[in-house]
C-alpha atoms as a PDB file:
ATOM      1  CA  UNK A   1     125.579  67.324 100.905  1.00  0.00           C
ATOM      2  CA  UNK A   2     122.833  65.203  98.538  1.00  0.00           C
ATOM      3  CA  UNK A   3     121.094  68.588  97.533  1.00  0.00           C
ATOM      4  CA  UNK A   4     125.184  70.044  97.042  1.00  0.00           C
ATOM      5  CA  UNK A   5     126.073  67.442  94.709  1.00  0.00           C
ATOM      6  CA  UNK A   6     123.146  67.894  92.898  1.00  0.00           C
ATOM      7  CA  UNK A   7     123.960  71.678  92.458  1.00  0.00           C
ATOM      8  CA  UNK A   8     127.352  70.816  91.084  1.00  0.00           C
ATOM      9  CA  UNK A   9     125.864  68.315  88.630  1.00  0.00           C
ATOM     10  CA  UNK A  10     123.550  70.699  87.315  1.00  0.00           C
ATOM     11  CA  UNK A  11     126.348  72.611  86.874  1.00  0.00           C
ATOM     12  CA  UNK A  12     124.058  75.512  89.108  1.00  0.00           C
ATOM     13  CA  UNK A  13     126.710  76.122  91.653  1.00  0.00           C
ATOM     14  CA  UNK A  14     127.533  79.579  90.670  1.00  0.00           C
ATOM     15  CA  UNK A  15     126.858  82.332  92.823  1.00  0.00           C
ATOM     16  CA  UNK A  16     124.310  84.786  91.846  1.00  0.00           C
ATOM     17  CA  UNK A  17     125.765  87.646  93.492  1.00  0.00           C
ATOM     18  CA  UNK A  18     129.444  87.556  92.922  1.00  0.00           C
ATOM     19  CA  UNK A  19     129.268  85.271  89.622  1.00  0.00           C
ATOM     20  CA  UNK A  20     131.980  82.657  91.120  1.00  0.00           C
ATOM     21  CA  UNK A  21     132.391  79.029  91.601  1.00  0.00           C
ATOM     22  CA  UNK A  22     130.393  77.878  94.760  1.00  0.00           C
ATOM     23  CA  UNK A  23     132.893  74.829  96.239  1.00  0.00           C
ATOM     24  CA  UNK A  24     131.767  73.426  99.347  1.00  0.00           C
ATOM     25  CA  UNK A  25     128.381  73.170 100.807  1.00  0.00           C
ATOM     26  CA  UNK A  26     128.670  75.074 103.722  1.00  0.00           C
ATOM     27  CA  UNK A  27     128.763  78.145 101.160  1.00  0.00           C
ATOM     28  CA  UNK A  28     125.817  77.565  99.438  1.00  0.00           C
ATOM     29  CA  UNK A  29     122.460  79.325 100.383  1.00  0.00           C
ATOM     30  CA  UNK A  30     119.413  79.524  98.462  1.00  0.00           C
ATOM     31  CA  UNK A  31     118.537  83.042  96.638  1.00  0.00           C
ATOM     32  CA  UNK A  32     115.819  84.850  94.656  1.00  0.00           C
ATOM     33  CA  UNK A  33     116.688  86.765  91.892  1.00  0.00           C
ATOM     34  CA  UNK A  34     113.984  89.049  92.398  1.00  0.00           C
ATOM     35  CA  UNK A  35     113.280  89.967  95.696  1.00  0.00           C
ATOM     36  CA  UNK A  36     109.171  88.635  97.002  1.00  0.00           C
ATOM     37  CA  UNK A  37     109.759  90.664 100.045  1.00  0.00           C
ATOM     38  CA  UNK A  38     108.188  93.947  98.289  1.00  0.00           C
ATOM     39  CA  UNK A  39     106.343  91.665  95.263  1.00  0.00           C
ATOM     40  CA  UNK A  40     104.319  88.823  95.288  1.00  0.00           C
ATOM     41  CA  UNK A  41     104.582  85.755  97.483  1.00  0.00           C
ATOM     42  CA  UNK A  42     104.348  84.024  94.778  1.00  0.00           C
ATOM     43  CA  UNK A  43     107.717  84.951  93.769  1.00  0.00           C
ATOM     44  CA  UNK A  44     108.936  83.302  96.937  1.00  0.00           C
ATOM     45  CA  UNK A  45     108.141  79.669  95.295  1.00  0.00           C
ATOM     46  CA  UNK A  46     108.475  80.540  92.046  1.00  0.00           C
ATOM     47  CA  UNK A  47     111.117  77.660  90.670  1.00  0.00           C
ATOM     48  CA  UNK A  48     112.458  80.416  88.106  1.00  0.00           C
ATOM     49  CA  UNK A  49     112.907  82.911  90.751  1.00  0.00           C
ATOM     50  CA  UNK A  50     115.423  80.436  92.674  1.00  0.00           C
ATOM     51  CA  UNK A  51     119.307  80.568  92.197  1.00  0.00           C
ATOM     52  CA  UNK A  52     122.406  80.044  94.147  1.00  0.00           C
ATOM     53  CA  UNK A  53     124.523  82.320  96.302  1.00  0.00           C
ATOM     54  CA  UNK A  54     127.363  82.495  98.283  1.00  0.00           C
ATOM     55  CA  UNK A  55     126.044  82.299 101.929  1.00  0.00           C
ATOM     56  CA  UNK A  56     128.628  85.591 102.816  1.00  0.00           C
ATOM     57  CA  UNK A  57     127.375  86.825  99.276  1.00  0.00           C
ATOM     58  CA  UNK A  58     123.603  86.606 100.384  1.00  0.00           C
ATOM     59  CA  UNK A  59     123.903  87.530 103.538  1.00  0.00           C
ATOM     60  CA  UNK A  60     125.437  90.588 102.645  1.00  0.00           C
ATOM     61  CA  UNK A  61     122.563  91.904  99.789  1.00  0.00           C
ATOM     62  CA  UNK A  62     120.558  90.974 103.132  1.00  0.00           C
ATOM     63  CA  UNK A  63     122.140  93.107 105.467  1.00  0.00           C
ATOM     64  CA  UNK A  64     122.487  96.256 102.740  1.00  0.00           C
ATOM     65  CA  UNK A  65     119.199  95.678 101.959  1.00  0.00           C
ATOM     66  CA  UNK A  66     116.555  98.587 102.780  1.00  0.00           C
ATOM     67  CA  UNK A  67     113.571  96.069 103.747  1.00  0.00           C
ATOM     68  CA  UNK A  68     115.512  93.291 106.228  1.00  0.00           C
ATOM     69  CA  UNK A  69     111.817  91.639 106.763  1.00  0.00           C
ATOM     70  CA  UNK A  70     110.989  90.108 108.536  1.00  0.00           C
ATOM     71  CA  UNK A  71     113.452  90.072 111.619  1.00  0.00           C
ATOM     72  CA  UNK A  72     114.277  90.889 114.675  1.00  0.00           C
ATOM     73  CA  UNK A  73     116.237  93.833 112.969  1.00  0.00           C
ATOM     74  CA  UNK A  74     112.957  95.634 111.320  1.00  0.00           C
ATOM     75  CA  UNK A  75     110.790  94.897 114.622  1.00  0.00           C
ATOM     76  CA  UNK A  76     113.202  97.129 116.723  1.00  0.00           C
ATOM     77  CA  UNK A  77     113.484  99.533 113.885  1.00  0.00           C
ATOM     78  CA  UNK A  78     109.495  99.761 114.348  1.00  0.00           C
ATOM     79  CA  UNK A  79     107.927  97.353 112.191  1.00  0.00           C
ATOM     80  CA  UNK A  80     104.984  95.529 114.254  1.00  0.00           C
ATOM     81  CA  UNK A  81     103.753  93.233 111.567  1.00  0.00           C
ATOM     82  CA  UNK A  82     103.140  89.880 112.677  1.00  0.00           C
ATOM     83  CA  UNK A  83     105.912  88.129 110.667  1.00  0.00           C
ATOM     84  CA  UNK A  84     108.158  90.543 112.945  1.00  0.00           C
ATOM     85  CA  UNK A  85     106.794  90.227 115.758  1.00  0.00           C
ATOM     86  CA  UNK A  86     106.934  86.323 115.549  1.00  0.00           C
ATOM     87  CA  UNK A  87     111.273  86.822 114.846  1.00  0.00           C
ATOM     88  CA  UNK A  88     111.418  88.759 118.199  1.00  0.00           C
ATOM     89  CA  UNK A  89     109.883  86.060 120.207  1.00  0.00           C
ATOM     90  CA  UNK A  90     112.095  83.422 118.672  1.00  0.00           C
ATOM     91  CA  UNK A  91     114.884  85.829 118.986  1.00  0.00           C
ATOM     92  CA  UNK A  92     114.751  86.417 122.646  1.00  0.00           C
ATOM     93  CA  UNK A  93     113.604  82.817 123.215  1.00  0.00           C
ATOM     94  CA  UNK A  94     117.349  81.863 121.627  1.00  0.00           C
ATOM     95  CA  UNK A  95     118.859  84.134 123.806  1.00  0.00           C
ATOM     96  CA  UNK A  96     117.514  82.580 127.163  1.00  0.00           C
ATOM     97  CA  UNK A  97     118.323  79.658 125.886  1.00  0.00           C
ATOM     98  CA  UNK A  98     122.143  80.268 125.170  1.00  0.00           C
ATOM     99  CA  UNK A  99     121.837  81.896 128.640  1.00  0.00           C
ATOM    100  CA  UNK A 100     120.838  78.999 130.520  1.00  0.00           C
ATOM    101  CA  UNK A 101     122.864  76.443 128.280  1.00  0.00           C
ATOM    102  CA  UNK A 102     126.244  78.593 128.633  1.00  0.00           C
ATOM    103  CA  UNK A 103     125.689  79.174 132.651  1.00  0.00           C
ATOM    104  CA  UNK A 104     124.887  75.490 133.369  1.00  0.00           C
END
């Protein structure tokens, strides 16, 4: 909520994607403007490459994106990189988790 209020004081809480007013924190998510995926990794910390979005608003340029890397989403669509491969372990390692926590 610190980092929020912050946003709003800065006047910065206005969504990237859809151009409205951001209002509570549970919307906001962190964005790049220009995607570091398929650039530089620099881009990735780049200050002047950071904005605000929506978290619906980000998460859906993520999911209509071409490139959803890394995830468990490109590893079984084929990619085997290591970034990947390290989101399918995690992934599965969630899912026994919720298993066992949810059948206790």
């Amino acid at each position: 909520m610190l980092f929020f209020s912050l946003v709003q004081k800065l006047e910065l809480n206005y969504c990237l994607r859809c151009d409205e007013k951001i209002d509570n924190y549970k919307d906001l998510s962190i964005d790049h403007i220009e995607s570091w995926l398929d650039n530089s990794n620099d881009l990735f910390w780049d200050i002047d490459n950071i904005a605000y979005s929506h978290l619906s608003c980000n998460s859906a340029k993520a999911a209509t994106s071409i490139n959803n890397h890394p995830s468990y989403v490109s590893y079984s669509m084929g990619c085997r990189c290591d970034a990947c491969k390290l989101c399918k372990k995690i992934y599965i390692k969630y899912w026994k988790w919720k298993t066992e926590y949810e059948n206790r």
